[in-house]
N, C-alpha and C. Protein backbone atom coordinates (compact mmCIF):
# COMPACT_ATOMS: atom_id res chain seq x y z
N UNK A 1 -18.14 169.07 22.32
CA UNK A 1 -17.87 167.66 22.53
C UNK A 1 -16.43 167.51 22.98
N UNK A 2 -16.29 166.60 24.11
CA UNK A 2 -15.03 166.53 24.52
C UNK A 2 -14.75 164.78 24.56
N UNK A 3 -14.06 164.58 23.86
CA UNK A 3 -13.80 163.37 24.01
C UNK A 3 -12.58 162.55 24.55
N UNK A 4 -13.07 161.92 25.54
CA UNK A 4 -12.25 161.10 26.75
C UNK A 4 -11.58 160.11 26.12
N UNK A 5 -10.47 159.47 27.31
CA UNK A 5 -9.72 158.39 26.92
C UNK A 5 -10.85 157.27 26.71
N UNK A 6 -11.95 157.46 27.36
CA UNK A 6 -12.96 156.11 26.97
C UNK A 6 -13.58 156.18 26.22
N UNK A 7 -13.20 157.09 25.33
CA UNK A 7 -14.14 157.06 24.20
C UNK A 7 -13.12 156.91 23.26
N UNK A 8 -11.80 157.02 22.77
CA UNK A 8 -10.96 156.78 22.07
C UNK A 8 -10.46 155.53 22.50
N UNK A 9 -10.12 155.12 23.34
CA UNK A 9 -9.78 153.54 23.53
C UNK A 9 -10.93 152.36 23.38
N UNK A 10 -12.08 152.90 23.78
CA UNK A 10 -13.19 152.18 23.11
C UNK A 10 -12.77 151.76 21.58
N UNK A 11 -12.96 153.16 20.47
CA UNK A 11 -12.96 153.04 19.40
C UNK A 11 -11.79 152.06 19.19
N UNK A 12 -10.68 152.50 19.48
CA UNK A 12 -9.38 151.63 19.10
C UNK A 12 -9.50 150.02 19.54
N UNK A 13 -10.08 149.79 20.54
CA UNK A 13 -10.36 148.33 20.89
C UNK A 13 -10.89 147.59 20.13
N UNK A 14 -12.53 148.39 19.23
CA UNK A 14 -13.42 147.73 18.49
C UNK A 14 -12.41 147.64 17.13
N UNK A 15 -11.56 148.38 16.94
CA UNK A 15 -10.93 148.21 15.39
C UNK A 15 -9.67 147.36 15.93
N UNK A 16 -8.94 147.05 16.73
CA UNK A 16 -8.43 146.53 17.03
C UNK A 16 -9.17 144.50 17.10
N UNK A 17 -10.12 144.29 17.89
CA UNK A 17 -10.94 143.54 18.08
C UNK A 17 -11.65 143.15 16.35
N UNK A 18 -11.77 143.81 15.04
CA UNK A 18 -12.17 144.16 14.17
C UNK A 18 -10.93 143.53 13.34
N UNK A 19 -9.56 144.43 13.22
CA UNK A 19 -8.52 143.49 12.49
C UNK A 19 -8.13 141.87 12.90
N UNK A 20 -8.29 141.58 14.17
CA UNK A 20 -7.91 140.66 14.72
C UNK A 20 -8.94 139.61 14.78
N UNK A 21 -9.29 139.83 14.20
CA UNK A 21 -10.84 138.40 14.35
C UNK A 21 -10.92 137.70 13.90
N UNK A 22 -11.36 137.72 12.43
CA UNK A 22 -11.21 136.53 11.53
C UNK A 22 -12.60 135.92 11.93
N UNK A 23 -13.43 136.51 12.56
CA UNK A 23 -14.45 135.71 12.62
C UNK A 23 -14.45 134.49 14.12
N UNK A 24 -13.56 134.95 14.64
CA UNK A 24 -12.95 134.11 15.60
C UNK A 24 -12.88 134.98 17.04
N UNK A 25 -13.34 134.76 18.52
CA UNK A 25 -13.20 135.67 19.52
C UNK A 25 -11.65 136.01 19.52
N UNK A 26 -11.44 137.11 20.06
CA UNK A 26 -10.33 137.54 20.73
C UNK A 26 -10.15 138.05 22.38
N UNK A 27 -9.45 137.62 22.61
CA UNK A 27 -9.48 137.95 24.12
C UNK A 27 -8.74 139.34 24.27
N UNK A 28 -9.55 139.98 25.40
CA UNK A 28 -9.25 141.29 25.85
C UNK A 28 -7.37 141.50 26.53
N UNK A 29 -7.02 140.59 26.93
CA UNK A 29 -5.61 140.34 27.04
C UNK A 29 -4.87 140.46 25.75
N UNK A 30 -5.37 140.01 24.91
CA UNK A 30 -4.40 140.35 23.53
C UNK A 30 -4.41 141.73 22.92
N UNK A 31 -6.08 142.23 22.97
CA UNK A 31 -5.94 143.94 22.50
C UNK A 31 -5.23 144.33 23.59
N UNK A 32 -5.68 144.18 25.02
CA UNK A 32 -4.73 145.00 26.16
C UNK A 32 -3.24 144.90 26.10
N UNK A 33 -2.44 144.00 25.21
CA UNK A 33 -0.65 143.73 25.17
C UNK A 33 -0.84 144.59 23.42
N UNK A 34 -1.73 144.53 22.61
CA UNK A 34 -1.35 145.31 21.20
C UNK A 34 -1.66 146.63 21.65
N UNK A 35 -2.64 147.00 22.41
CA UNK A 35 -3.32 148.96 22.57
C UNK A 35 -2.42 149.38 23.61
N UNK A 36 -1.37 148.31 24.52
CA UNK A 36 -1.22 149.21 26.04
C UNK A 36 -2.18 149.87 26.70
N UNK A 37 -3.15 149.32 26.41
CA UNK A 37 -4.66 149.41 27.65
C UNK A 37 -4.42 148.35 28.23
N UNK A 38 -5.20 148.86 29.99
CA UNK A 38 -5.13 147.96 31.21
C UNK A 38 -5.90 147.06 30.55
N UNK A 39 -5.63 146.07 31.02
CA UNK A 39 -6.86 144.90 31.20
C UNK A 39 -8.01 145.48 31.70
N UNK A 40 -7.63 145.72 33.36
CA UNK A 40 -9.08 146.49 33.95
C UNK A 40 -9.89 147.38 33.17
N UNK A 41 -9.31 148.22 32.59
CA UNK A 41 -10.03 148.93 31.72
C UNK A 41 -10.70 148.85 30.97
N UNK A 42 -10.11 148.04 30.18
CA UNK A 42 -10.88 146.83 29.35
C UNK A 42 -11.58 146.39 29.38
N UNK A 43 -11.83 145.38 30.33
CA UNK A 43 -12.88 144.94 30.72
C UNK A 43 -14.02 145.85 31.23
N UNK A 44 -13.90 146.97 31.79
CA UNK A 44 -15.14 148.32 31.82
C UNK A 44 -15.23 148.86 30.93
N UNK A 45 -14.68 148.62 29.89
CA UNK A 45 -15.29 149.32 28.61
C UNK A 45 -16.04 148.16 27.80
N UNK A 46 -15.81 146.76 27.72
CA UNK A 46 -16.26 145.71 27.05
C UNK A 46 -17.31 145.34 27.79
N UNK A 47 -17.66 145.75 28.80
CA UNK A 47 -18.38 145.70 29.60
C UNK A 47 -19.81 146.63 29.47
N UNK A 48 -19.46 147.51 28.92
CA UNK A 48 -20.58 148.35 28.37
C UNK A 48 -20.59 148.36 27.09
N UNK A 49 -19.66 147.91 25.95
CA UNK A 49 -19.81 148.01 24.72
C UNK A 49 -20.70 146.73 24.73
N UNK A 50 -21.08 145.61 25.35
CA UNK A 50 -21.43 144.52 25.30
C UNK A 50 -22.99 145.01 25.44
N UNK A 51 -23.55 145.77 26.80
CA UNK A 51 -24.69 146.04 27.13
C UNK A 51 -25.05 146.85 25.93
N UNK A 52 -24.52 147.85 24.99
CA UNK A 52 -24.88 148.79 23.92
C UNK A 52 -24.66 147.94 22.77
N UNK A 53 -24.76 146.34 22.78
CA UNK A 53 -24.98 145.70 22.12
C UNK A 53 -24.07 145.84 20.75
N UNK A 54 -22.71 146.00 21.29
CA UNK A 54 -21.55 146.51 19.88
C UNK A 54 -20.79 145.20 19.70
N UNK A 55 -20.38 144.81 20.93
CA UNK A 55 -20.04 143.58 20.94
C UNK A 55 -20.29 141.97 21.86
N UNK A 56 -20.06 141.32 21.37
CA UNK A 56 -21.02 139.44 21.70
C UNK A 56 -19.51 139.10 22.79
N UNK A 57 -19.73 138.08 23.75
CA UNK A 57 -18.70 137.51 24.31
C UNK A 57 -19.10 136.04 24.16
N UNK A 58 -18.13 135.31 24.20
CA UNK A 58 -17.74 134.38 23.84
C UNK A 58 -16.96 133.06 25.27
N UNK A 59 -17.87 132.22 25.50
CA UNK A 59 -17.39 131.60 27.09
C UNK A 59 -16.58 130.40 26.24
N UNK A 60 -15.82 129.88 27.67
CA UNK A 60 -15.45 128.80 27.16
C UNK A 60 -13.80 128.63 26.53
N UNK A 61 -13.47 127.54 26.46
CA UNK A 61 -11.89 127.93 25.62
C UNK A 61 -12.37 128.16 24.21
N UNK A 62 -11.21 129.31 24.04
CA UNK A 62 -11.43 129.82 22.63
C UNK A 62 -12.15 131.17 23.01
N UNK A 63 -12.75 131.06 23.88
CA UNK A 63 -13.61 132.52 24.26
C UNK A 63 -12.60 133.78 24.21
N UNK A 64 -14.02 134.81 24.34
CA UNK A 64 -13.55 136.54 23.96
C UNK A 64 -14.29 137.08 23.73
N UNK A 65 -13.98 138.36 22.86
CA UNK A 65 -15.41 138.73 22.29
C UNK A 65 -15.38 138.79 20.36
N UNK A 66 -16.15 139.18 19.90
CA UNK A 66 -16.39 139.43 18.87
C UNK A 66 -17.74 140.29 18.29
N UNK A 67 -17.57 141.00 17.06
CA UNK A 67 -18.07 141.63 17.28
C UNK A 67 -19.66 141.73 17.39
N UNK A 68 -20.90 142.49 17.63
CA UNK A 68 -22.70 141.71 17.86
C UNK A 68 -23.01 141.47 16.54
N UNK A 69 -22.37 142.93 15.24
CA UNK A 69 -23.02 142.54 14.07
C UNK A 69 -21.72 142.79 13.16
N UNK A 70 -22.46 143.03 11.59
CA UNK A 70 -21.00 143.43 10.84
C UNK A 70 -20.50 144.65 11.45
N UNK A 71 -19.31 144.63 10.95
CA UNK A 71 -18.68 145.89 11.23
C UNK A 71 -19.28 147.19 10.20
N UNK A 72 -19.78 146.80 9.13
CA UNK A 72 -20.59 148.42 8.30
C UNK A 72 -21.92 148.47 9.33
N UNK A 73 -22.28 147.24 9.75
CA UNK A 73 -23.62 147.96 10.88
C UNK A 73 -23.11 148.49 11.94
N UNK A 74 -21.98 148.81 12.40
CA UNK A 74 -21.68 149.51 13.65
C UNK A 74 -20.99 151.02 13.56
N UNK A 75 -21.80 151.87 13.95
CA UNK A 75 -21.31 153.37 14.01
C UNK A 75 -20.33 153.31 14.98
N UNK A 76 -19.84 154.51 14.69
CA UNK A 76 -18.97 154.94 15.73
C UNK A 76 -19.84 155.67 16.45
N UNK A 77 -20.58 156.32 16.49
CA UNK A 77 -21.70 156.90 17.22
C UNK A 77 -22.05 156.04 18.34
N UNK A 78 -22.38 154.33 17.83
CA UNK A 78 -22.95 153.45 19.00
C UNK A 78 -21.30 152.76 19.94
N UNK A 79 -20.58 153.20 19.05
CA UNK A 79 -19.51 152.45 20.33
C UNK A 79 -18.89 153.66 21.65
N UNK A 80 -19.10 154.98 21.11
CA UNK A 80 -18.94 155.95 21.88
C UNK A 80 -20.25 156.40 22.82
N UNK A 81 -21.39 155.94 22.47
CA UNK A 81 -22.28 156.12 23.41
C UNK A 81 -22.45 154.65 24.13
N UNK A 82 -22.20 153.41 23.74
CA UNK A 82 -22.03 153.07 24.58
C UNK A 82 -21.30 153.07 25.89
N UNK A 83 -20.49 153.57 25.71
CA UNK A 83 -19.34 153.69 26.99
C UNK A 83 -19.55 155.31 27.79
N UNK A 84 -20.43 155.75 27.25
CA UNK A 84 -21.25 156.69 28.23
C UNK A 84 -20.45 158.35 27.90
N UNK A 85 -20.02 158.32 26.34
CA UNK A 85 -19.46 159.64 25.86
C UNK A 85 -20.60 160.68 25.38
N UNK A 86 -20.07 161.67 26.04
CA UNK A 86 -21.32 163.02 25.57
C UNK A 86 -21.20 163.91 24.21
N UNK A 87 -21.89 163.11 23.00
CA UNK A 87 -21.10 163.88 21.94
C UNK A 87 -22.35 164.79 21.10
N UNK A 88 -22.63 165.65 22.04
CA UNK A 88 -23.10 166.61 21.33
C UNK A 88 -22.78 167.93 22.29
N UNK A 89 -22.28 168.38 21.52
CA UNK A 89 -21.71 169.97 21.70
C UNK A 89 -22.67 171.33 22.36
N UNK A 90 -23.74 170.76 22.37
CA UNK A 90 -24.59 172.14 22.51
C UNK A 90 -25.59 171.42 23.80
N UNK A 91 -24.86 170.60 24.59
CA UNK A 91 -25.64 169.81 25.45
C UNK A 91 -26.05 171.59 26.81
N UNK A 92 -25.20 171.45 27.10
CA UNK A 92 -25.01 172.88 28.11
C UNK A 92 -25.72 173.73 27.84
N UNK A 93 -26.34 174.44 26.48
CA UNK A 93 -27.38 175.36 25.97
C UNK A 93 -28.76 174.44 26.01
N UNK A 94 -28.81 173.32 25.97
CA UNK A 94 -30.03 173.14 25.70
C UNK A 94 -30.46 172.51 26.83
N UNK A 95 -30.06 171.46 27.64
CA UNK A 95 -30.82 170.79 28.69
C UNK A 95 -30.84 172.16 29.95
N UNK A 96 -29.90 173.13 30.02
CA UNK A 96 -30.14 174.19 31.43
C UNK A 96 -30.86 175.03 31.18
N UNK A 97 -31.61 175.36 31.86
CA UNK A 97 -32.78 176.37 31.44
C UNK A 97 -32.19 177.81 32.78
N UNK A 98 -31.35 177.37 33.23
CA UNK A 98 -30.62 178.52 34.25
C UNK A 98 -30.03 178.75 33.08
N UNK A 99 -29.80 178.52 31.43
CA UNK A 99 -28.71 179.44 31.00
C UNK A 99 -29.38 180.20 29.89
N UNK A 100 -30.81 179.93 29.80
CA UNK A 100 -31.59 180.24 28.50
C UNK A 100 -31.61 182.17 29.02
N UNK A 101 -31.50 182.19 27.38
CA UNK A 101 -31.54 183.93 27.72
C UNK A 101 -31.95 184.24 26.39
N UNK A 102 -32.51 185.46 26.18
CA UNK A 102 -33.02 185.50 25.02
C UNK A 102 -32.49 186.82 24.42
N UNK A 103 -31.41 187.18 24.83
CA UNK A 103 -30.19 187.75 23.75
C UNK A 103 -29.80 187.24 22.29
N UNK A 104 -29.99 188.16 21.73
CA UNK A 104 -29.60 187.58 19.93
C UNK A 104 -28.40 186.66 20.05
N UNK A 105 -27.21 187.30 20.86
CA UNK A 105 -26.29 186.45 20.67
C UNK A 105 -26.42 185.21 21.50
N UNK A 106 -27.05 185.20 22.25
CA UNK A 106 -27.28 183.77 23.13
C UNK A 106 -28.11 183.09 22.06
N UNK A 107 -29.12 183.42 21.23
CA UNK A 107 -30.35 182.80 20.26
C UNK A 107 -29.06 181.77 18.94
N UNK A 108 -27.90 183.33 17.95
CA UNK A 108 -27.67 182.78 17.78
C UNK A 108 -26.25 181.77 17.92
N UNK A 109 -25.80 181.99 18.53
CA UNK A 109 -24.44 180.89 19.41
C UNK A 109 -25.48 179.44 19.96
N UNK A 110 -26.48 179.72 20.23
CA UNK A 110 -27.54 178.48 20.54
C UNK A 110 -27.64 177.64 19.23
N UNK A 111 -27.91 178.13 18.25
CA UNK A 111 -28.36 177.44 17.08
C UNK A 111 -27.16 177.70 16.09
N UNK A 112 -25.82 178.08 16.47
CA UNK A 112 -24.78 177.49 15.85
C UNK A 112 -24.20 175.87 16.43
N UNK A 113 -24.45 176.31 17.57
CA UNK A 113 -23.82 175.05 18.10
C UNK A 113 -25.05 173.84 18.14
N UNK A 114 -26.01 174.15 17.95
CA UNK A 114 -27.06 172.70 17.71
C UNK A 114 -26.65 172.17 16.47
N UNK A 115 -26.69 173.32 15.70
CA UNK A 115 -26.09 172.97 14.29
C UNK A 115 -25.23 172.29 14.34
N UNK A 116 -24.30 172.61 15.09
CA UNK A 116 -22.74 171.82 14.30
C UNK A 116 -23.08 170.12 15.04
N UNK A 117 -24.01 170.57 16.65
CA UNK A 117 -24.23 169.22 17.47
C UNK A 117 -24.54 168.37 15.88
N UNK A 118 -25.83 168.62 15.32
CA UNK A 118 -26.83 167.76 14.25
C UNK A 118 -25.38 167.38 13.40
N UNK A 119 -24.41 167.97 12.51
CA UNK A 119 -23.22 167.76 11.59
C UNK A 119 -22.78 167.07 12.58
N UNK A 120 -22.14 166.58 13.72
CA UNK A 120 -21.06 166.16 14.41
C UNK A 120 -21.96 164.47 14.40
N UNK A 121 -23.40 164.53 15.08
CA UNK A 121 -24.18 163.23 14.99
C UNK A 121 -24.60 162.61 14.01
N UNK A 122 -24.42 163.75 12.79
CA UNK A 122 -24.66 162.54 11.65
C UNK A 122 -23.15 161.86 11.03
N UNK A 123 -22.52 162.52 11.36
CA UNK A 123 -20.99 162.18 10.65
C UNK A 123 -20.73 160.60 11.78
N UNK A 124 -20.93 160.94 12.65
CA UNK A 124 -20.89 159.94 13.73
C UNK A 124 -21.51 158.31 13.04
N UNK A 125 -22.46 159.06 13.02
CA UNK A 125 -23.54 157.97 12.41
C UNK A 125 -23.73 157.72 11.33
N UNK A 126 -22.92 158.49 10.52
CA UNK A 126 -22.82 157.45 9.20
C UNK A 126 -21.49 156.92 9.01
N UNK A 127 -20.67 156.59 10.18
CA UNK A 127 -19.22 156.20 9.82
C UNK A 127 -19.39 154.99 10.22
N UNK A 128 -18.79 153.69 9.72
CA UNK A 128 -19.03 152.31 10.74
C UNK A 128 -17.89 152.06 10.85
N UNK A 129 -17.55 151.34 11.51
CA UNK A 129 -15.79 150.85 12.18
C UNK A 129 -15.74 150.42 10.70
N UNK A 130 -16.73 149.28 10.00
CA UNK A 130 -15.54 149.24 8.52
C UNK A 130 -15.19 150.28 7.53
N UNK A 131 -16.08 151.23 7.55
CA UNK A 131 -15.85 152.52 6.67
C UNK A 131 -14.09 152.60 7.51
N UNK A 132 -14.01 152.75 8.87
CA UNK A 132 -12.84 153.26 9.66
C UNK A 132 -11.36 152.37 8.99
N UNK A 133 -11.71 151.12 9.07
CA UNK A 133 -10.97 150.14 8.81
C UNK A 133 -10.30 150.10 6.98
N UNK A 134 -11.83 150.17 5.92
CA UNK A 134 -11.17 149.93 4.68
C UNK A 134 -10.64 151.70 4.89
N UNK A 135 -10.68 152.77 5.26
CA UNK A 135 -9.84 153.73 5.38
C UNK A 135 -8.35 153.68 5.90
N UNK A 136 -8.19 152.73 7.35
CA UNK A 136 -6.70 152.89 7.05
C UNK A 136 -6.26 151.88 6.57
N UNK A 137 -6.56 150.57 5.59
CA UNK A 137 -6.11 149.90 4.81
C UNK A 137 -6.01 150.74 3.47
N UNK A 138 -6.47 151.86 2.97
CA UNK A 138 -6.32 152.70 1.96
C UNK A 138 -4.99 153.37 2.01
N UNK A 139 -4.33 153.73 3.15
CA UNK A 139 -3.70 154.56 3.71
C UNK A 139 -2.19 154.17 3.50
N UNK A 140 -1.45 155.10 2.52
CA UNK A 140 -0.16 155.05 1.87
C UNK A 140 0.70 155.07 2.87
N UNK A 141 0.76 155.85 3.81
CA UNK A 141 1.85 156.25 5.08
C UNK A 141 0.80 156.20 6.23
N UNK A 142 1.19 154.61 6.90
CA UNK A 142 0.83 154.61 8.48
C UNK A 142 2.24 154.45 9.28
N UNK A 143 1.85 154.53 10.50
CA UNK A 143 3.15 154.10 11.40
C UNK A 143 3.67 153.04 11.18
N UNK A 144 4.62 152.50 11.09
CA UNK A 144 5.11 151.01 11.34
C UNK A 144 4.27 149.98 11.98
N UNK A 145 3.93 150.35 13.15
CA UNK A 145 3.26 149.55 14.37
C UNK A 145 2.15 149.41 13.58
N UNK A 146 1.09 150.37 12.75
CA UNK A 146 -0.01 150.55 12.47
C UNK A 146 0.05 149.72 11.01
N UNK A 147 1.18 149.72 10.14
CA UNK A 147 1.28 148.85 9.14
C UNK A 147 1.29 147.89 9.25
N UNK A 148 2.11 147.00 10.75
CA UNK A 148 2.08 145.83 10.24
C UNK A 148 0.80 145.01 10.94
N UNK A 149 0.24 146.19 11.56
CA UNK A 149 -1.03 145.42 12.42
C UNK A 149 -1.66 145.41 11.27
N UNK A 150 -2.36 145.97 10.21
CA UNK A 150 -2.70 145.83 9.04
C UNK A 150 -2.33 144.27 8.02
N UNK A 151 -1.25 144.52 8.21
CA UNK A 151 -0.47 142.92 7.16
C UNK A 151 -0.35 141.82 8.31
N UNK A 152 -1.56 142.07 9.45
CA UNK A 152 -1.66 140.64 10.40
C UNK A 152 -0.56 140.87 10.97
N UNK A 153 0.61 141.71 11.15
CA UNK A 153 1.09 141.17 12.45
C UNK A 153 0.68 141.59 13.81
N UNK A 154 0.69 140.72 14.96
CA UNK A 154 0.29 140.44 16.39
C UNK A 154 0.57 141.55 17.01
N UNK A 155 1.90 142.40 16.62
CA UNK A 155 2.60 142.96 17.98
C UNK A 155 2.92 144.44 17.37
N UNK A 156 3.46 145.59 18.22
CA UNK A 156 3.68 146.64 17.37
C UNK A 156 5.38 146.14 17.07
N UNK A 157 5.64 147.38 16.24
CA UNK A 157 7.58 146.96 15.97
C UNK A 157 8.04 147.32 17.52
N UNK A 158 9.33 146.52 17.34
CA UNK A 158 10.27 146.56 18.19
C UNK A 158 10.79 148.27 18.52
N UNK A 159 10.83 148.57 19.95
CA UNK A 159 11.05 149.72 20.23
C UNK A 159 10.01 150.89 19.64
N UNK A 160 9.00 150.13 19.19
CA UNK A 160 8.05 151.53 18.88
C UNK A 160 7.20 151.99 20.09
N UNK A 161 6.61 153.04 20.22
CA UNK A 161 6.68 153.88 21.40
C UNK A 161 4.95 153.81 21.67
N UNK A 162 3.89 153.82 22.35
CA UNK A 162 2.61 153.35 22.51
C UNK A 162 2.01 154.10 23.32
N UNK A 163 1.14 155.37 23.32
CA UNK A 163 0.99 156.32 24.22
C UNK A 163 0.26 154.86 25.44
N UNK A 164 0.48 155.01 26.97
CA UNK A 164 -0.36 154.80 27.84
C UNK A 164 -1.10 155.24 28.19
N UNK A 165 -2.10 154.63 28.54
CA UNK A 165 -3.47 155.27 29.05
C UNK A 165 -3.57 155.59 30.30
N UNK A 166 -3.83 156.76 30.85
CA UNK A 166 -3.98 157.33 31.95
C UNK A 166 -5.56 157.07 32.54
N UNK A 167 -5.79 155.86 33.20
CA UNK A 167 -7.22 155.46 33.35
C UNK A 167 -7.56 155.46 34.61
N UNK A 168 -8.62 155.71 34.29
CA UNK A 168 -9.57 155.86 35.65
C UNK A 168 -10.93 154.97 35.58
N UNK A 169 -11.49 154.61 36.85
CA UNK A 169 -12.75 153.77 36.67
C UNK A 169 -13.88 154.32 36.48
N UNK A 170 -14.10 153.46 35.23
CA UNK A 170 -15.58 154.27 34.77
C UNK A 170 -16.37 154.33 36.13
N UNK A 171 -17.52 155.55 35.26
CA UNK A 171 -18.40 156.02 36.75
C UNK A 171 -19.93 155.07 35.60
């Protein structure tokens, strides 16, 4: 499993989108000035988290999105496949049949890595953005930026540093 900037900025959007709600839309302009994600981007990823039914939009003033259900009904599993992430590990052994060989060690390296695929999809799927959330509200030492987004504040600290996203348009 290799996981892309769209599959980690996904996640961070929905928990982002998740602290910031209140039950109330948020607009993709406000996670895009708290995450330093494009807008554009944004919008192609909310764009498919919407169709994978993770999150509702909201027209109108006051509009945005919010999220489709609670946050314990939403895996991380469904916000990373929505946005079109490949997270099982043993994809390459099993869908090519140009690679099937019936060497012990091909048999078992095949059924280590299904294995760990099955551990990697259930961990996936039993985590929900709020499991994610009351975890880093548990959390003794976060970043600054990450603390005070926690205690409601809007913005990261002053001079704190925000990796950018190196984005490309979804395919």
């Amino acid at each position: 499993m290799r996981l892309t900037s769209k599959g980690r900025y996904a996640v961070r959007a929905i928990l982002d989108l998740s602290f910031n709600s209140n039950g109330k839309p948020v607009r993709l302009q406000e996670i895009s000035d708290r995450q330093n994600i494009s807008l554009h981007y944004l919008e192609q990823l909310f764009r498919r988290l919407r169709k994978g039914s993770v999150v509702k939009s909201v027209r109108g003033p006051g509009g945005g999105y919010v999220l489709a259900r609670s946050m314990d009904e939403i895996s991380v599993k469904e916000v990373l496949t929505s946005v079109g992430e490949n997270i099982n590990p043993a994809k390459d052994l099993i869908g090519n049949a140009d690679l099937k060989s019936d060497t012990v060690e091909f048999v078992l390296t095949k059924t280590y890595f299904e294995n760990m695929g099955t551990i990697m999809q259930e961990y996936l799927t039993t985590t929900s953005v709020g499991d994610l959330l009351r975890k880093a509200r548990g959390q003794q030492e976060l970043p600054k930026s990450a603390g005070q987004l926690l205690n409601r504040g809007a913005s990261p600290a002053a001079g704190a540093t925000l990796d950018v996203a190196k984005e490309r348009p979804l395919s």
